[in-house]
N, C-alpha and C. Protein backbone atom coordinates (compact mmCIF):
# COMPACT_ATOMS: atom_id res chain seq x y z
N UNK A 1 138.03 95.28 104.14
CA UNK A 1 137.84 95.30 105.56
C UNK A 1 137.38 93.93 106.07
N UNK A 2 137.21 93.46 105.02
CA UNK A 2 135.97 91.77 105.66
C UNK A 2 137.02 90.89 106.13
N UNK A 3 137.25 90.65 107.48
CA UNK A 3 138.20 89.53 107.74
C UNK A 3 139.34 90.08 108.64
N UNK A 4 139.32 91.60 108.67
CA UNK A 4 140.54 92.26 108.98
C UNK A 4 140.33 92.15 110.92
N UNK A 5 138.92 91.66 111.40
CA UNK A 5 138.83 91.72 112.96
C UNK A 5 139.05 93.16 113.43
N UNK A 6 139.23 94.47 112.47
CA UNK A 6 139.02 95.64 113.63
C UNK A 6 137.88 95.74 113.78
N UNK A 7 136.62 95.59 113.60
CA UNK A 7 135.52 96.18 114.05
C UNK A 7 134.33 95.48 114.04
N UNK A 8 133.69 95.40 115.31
CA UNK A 8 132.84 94.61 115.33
C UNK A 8 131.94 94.96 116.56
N UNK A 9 130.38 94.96 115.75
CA UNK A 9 129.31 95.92 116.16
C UNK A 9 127.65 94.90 115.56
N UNK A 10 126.68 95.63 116.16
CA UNK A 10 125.62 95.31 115.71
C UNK A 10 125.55 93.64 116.24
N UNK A 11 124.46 93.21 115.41
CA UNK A 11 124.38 91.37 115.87
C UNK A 11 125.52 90.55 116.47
N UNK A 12 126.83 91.01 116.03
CA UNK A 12 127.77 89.69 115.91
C UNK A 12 128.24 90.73 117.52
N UNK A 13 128.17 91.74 117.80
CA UNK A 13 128.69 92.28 118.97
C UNK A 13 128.17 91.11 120.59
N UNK A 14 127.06 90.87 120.44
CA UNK A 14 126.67 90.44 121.76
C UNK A 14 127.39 88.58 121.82
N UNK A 15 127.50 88.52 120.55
CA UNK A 15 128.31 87.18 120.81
C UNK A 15 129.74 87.27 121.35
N UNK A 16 130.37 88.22 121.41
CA UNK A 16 131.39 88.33 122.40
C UNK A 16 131.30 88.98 123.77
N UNK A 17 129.88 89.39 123.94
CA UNK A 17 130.11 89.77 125.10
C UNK A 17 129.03 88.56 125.84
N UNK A 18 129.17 88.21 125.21
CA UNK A 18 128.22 86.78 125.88
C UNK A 18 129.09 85.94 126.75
N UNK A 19 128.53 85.05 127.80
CA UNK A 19 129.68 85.03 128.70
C UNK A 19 128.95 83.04 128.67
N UNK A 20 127.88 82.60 128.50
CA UNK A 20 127.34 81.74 129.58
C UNK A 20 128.02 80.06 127.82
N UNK A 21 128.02 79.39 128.18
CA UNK A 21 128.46 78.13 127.46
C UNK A 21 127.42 78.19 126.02
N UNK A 22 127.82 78.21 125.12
CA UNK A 22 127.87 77.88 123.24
C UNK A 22 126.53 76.67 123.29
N UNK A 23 126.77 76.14 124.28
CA UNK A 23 126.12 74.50 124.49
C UNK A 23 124.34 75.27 124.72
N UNK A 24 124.41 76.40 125.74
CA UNK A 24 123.00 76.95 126.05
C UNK A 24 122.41 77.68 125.24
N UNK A 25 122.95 78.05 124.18
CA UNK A 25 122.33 78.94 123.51
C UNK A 25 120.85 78.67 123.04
N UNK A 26 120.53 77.24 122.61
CA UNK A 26 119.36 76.91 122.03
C UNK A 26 118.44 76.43 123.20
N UNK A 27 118.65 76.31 124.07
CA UNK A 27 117.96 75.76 125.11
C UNK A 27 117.35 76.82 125.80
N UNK A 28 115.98 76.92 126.06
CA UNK A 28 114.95 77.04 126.37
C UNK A 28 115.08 77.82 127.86
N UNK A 29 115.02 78.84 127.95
CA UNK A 29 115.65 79.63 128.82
C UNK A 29 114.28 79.86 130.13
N UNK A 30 114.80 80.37 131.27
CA UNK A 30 113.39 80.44 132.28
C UNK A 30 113.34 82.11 132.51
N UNK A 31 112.53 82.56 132.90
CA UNK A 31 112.74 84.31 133.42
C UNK A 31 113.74 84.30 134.19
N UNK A 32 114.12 83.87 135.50
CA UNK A 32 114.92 83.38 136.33
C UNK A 32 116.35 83.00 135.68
N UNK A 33 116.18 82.53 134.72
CA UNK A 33 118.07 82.10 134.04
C UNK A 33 118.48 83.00 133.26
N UNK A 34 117.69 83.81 132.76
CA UNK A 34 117.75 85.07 131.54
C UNK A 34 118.27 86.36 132.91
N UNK A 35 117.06 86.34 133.60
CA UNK A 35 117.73 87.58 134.74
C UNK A 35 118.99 87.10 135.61
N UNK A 36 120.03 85.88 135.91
CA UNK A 36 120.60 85.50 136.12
C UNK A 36 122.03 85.53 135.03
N UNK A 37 121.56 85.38 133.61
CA UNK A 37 122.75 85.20 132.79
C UNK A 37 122.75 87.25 132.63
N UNK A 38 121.78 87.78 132.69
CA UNK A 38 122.00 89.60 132.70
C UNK A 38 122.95 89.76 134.13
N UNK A 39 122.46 89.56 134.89
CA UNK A 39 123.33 90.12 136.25
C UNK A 39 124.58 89.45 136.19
N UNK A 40 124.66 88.56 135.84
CA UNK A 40 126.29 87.97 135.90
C UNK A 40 126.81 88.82 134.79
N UNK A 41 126.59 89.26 133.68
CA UNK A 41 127.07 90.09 132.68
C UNK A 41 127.16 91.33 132.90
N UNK A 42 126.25 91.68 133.52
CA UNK A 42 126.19 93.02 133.76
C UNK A 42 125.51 93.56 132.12
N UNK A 43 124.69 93.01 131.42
CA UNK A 43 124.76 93.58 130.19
C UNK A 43 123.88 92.55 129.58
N UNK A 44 122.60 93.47 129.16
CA UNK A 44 121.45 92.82 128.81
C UNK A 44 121.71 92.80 126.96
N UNK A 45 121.74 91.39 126.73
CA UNK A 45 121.95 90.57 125.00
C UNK A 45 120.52 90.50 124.27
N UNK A 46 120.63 91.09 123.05
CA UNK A 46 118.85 91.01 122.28
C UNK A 46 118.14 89.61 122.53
N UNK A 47 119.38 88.59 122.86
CA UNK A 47 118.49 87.57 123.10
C UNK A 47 117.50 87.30 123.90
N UNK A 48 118.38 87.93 125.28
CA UNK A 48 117.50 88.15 126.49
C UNK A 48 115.94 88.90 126.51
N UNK A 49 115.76 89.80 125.60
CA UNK A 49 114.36 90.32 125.56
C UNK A 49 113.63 89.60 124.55
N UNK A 50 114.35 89.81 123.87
CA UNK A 50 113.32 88.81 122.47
C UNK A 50 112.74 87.24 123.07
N UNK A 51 113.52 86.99 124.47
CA UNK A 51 113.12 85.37 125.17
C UNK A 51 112.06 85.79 125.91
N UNK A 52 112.22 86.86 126.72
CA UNK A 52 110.85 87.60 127.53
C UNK A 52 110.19 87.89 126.58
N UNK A 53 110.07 88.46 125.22
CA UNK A 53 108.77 88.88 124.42
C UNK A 53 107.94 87.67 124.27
N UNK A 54 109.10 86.72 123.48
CA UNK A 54 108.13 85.28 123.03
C UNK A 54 107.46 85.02 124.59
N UNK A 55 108.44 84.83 125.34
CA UNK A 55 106.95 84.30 126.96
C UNK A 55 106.53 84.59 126.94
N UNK A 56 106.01 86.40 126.87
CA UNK A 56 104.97 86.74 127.00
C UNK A 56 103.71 86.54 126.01
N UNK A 57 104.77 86.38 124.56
CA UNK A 57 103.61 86.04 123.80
C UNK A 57 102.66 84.51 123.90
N UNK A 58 103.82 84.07 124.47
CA UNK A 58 103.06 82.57 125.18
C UNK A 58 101.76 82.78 125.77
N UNK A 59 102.13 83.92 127.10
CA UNK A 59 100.86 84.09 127.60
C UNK A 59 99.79 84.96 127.20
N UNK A 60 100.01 85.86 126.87
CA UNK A 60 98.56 86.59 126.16
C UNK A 60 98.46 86.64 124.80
N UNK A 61 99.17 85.87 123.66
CA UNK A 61 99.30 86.11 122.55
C UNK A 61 99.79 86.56 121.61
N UNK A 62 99.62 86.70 120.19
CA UNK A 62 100.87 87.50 119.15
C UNK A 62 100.68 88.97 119.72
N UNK A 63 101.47 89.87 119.52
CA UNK A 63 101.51 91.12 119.38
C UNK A 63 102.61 91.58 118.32
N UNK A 64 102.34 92.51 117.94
CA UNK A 64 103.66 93.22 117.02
C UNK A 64 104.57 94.16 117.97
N UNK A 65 105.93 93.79 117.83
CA UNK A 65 106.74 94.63 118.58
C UNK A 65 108.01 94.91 117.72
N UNK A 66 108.86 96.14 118.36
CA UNK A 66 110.00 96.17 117.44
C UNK A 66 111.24 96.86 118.41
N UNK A 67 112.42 96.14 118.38
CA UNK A 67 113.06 96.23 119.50
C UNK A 67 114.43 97.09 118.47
N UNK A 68 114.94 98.40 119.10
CA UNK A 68 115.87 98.82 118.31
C UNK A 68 116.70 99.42 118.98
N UNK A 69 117.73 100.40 118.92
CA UNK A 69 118.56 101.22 119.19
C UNK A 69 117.98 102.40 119.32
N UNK A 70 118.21 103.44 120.39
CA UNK A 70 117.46 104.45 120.40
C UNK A 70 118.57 105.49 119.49
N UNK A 71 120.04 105.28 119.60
CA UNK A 71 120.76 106.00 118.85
C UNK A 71 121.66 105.17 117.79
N UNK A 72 121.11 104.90 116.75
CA UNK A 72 122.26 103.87 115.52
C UNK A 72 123.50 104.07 115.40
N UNK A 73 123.96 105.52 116.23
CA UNK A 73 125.23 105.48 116.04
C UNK A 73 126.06 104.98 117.35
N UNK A 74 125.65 105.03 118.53
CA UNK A 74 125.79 103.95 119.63
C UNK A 74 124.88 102.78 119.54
N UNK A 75 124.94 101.66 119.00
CA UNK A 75 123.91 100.65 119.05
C UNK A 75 124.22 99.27 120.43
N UNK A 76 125.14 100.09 121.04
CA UNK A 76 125.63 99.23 121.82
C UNK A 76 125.25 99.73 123.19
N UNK A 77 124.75 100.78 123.23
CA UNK A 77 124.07 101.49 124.47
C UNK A 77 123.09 101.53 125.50
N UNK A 78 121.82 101.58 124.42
CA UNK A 78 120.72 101.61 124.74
C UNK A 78 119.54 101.14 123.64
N UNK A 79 119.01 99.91 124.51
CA UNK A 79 117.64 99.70 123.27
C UNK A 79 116.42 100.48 123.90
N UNK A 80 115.44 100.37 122.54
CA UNK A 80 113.73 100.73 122.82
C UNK A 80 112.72 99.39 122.81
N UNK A 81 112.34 99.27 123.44
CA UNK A 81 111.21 98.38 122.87
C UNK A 81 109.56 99.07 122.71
N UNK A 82 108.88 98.66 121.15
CA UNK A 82 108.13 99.48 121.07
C UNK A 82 106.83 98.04 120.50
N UNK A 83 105.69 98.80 121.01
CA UNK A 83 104.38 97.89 120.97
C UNK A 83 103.43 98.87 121.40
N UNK A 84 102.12 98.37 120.64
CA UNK A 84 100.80 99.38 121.09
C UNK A 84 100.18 98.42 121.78
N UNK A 85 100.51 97.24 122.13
CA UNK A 85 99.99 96.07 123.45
C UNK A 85 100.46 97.09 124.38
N UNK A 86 99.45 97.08 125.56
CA UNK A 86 99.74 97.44 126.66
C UNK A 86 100.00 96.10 127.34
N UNK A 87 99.59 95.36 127.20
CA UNK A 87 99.69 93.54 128.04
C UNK A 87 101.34 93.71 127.53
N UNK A 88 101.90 93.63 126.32
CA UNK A 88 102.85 93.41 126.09
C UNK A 88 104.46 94.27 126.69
N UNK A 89 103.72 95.41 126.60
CA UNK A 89 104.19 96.25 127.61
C UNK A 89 104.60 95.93 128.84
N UNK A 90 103.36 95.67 129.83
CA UNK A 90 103.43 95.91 130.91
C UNK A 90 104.67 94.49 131.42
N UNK A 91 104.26 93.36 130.30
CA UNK A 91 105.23 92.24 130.48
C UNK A 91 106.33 92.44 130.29
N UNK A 92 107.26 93.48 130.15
CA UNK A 92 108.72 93.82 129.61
C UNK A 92 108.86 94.87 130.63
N UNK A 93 107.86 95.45 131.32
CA UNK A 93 108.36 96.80 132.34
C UNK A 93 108.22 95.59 133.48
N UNK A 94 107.32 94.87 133.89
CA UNK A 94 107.68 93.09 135.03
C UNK A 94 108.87 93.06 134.93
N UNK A 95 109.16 92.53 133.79
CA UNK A 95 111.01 92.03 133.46
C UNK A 95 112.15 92.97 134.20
N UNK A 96 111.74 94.18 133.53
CA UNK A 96 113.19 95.25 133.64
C UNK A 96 112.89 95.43 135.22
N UNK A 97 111.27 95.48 135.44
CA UNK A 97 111.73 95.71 137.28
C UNK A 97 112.19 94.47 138.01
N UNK A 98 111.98 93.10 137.88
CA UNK A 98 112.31 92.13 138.37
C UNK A 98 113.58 91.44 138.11
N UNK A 99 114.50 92.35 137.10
CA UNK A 99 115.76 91.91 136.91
C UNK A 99 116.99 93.34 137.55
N UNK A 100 116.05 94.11 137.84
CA UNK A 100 116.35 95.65 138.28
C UNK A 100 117.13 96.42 137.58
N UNK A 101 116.14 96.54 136.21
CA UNK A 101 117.32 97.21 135.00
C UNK A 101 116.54 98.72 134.91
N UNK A 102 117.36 99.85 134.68
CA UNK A 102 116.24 100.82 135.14
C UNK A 102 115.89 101.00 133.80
N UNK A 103 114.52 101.56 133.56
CA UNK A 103 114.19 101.92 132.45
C UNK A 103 113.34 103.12 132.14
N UNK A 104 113.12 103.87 131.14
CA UNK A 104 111.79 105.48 131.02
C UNK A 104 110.80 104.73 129.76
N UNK A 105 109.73 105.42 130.05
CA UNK A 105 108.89 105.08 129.17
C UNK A 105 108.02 106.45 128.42
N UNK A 106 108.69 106.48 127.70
CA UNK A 106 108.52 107.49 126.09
C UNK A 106 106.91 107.77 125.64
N UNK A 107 106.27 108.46 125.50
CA UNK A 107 104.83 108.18 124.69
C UNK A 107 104.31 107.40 125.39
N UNK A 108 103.28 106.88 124.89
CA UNK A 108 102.21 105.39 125.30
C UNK A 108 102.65 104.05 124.38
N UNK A 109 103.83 104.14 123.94
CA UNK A 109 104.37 103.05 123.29
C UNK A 109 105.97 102.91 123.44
N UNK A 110 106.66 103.50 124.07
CA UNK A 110 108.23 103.19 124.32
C UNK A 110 108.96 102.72 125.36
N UNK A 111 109.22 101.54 125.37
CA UNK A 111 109.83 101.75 126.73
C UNK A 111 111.58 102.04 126.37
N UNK A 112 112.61 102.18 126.93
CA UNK A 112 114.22 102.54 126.43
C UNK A 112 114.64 102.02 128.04
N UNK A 113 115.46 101.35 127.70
CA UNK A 113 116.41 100.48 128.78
C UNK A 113 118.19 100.31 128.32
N UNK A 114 118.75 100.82 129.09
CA UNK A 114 120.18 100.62 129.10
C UNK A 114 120.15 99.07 128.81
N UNK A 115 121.69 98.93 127.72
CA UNK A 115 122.00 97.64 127.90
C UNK A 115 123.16 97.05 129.24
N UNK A 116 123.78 98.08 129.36
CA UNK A 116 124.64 97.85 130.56
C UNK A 116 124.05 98.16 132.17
N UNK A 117 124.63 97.21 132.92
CA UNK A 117 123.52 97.54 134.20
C UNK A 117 124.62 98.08 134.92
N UNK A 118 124.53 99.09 135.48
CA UNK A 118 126.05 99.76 136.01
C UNK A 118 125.35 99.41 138.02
């Protein structure tokens, strides 16, 4: 199957649905260009949160978090993001409301956000 191009999922998926220049990838992104490269996509990339986690960890510090699929067999659907920071939290429910992605929040540790913004 390796090489054959039918199927393609998981990590290597968001690199085709990535839309913004090869050239930006390493460059240092703002809240503002991340919620800008989502709305032009329509479709929020792991990069995009994992860039809001590190900011936030900028500002209040390390936390442990773990960002996944709520169903492995759609992994292209819907993520979770999970942390017992409430700071860390509350900095990713900022995000999803200020980029207007809707999201539910599970327990006292889940938040689950569509990747597609319909």
């Amino acid at each position: 199957m390796l090489g054959s191009g039918d199927l393609v999922y998981g990590d290597y998926f968001d690199e085709f649905r990535e839309e913004d220049d090869k050239d930006d990838i390493d460059k240092e992104q703002s809240i503002d260009e991340i919620k800008a490269g989502i709305l032009k996509r329509r479709y929020v990339n792991e990069r995009d949160i994992v860039t809001v986690v590190f900011k936030a960890m900028e500002e209040i510090g390390e936390f442990k978090f773990n960002l996944n699929h709520v169903d492995p067999r759609k992994p292209m659907d819907t993520y979770i993001f999970i942390s017992e920071s409430e700071e860390a939290r509350n900095k990713v429910i900022w995000f999803l409301e200020y980029a207007a992605i809707p999201y539910q929040i599970k327990g006292t540790t889940n938040i689950i956000f569509d990747r597609e913004i319909k």
